[in-house]
C-alpha atoms as a PDB file:
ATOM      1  CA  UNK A   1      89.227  82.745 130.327  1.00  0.00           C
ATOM      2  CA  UNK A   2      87.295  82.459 127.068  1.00  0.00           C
ATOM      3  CA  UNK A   3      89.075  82.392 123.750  1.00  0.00           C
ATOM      4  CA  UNK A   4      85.849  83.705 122.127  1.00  0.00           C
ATOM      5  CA  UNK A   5      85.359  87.720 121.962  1.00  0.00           C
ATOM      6  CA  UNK A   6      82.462  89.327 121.041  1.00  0.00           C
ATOM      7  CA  UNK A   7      82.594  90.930 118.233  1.00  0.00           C
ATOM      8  CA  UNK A   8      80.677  92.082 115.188  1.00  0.00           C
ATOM      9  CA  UNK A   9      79.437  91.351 111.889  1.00  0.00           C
ATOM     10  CA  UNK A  10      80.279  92.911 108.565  1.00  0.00           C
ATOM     11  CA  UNK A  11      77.000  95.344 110.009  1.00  0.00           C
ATOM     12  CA  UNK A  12      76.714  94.591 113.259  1.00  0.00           C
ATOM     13  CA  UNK A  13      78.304  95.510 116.624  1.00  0.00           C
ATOM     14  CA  UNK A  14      78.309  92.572 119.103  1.00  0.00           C
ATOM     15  CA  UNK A  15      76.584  90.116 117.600  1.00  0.00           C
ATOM     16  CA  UNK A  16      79.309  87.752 116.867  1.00  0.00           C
ATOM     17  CA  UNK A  17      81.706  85.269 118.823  1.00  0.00           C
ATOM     18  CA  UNK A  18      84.942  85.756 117.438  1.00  0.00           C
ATOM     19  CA  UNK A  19      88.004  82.504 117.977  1.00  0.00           C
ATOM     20  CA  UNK A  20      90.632  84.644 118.503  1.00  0.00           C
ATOM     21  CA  UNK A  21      93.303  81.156 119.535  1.00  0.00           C
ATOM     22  CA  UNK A  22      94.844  81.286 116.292  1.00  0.00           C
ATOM     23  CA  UNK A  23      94.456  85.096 115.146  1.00  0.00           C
ATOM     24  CA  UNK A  24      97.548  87.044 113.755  1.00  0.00           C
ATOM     25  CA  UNK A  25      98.629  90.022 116.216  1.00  0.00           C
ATOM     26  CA  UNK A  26      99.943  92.022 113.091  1.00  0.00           C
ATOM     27  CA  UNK A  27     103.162  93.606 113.935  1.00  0.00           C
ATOM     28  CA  UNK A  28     104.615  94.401 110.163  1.00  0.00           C
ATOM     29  CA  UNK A  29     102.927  94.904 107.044  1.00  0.00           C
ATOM     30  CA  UNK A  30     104.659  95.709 103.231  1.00  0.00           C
ATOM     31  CA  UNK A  31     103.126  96.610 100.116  1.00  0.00           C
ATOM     32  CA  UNK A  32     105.094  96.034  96.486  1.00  0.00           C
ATOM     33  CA  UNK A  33     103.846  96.618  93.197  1.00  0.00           C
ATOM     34  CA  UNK A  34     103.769  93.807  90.670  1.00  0.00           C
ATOM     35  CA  UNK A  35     102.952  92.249  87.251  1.00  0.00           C
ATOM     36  CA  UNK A  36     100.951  89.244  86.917  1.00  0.00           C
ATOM     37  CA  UNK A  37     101.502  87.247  83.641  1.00  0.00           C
ATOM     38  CA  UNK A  38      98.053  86.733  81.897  1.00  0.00           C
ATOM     39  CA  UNK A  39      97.201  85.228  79.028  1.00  0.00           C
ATOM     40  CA  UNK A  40      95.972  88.855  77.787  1.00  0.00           C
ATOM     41  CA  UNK A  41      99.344  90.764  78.716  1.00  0.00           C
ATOM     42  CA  UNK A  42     100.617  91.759  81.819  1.00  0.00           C
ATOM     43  CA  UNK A  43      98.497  93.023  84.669  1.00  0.00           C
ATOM     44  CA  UNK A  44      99.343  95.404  87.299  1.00  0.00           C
ATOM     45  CA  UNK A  45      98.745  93.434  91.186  1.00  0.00           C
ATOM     46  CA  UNK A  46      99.868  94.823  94.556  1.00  0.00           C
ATOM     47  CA  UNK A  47     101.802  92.038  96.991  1.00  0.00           C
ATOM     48  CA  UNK A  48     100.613  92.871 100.253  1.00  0.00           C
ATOM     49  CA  UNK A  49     102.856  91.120 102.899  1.00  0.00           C
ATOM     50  CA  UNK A  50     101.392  90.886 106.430  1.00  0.00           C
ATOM     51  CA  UNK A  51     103.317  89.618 109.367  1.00  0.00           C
ATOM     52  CA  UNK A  52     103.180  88.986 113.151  1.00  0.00           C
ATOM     53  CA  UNK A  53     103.087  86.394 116.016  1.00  0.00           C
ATOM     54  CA  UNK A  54     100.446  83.974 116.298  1.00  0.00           C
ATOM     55  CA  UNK A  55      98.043  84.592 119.504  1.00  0.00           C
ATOM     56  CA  UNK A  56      98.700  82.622 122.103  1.00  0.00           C
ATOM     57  CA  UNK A  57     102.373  80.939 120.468  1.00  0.00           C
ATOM     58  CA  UNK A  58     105.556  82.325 119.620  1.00  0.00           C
ATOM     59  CA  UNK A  59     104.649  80.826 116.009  1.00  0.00           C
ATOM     60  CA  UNK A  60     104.977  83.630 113.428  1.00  0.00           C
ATOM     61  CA  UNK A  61     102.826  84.487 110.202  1.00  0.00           C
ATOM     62  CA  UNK A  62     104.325  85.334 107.367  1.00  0.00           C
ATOM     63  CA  UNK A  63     102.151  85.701 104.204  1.00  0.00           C
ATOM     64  CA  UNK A  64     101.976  87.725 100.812  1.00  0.00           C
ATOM     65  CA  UNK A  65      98.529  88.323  99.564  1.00  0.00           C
ATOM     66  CA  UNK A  66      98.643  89.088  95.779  1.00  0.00           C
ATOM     67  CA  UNK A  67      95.864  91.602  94.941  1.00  0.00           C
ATOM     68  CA  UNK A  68      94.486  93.086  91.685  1.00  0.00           C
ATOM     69  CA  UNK A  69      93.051  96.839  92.089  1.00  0.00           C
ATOM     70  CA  UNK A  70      89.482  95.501  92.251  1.00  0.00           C
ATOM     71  CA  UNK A  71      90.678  93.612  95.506  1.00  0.00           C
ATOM     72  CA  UNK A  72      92.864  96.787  96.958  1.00  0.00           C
ATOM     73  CA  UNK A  73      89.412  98.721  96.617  1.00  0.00           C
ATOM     74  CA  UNK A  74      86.928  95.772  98.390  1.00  0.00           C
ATOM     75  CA  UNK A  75      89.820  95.822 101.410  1.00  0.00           C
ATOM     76  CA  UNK A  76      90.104  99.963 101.398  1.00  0.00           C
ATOM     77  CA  UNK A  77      86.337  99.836 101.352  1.00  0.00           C
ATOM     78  CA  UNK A  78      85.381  97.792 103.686  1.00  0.00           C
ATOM     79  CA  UNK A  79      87.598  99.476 106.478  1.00  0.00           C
ATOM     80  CA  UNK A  80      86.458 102.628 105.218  1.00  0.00           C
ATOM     81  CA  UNK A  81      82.564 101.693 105.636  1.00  0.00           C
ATOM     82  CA  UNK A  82      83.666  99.569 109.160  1.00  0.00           C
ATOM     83  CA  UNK A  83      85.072 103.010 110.761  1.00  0.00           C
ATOM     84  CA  UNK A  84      81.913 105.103 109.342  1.00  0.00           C
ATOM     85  CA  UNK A  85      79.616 102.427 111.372  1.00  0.00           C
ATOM     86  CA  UNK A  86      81.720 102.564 114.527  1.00  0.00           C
ATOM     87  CA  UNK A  87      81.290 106.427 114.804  1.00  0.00           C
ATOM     88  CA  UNK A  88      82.676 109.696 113.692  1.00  0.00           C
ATOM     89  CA  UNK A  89      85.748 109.634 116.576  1.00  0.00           C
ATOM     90  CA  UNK A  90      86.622 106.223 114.875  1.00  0.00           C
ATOM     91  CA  UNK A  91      86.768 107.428 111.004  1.00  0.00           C
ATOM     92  CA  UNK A  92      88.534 110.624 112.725  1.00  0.00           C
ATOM     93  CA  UNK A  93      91.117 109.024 114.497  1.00  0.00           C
ATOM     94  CA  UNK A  94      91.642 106.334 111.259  1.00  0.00           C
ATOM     95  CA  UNK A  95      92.064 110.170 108.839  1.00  0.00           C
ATOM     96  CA  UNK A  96      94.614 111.268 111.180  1.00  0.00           C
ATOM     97  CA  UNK A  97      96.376 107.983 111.512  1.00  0.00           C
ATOM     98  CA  UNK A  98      96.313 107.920 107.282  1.00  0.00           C
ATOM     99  CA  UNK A  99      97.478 111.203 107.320  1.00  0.00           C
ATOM    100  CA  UNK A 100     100.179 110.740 109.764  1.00  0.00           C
ATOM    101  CA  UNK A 101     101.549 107.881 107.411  1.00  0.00           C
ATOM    102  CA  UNK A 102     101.267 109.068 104.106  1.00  0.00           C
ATOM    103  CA  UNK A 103     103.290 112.489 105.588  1.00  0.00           C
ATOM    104  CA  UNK A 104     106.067 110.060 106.794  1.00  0.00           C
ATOM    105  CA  UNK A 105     106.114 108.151 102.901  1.00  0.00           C
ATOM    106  CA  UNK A 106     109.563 108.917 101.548  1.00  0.00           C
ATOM    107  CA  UNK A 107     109.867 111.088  98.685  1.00  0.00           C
ATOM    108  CA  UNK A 108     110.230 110.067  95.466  1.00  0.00           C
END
C-alpha cells in the first residue's frame, strides 16, 4: 500500500502526490480571541488550536496557530475558492455544514 495519495494542487485536481505518513487526522479544533503586544499597541489575533492523532501512530498533535485577521481571511479564502473548484454539491454541502454550526454556537 502506497503512503502517497493523489491529490491536487492549490488549482488542480489530481495532479499531485500527497505523503500522507505523518498527516494530522483532525479530531478537535478551538478558536480564542487574543491580543498580541506590539510595539504600536495591542493587536487583536485569533489562537486557533487544532488537534488529532498522527496517521499511522497513536502520537497526538497538539498545536495553537496564532493568526492576525489578514491570516483568518487567506485560510477562510482559500477553502472557500477550494470548494467553488470542486463543484457546486461541494460548496453546498460546506454552506449547510457552516450553517449547521453557527445554529449550534451558544448564545451570548
Amino acid at each position: 500500500m502506497s503512503d502517497k495519495i493523489i491529490g491536487g494542487s492549490a488549482f488542480g485536481i489530481g495532479d499531485a502526490l500527497v505523503d500522507v505518513r505523518r498527516a494530522v487526522l483532525v479530531d478537535g479544533t478551538t478558536v480564542v480571541a487574543l491580543g498580541g503586544l506590539r510595539d504600536s499597541g495591542v493587536e487583536r489575533m485569533l489562537g486557533l488550536e487544532i488537534t488529532g492523532r498522527v496517521n499511522k501512530s497513536t502520537e497526538r498533535s497538539d498545536t495553537l496557530y496564532l493568526l492576525s485577521m489578514d491570516g483568518v481571511a487567506g485560510i477562510v479564502s482559500e477553502l472557500l475558492g477550494l470548494a467553488q473548484r470542486m463543484g457546486p454539491a461541494y460548496v453546498e454541502q460546506l454552506d449547510q455544514l457552516i450553517r449547521q454550526r453557527i445554529d449550534e454556537l451558544p448564545e451570548r
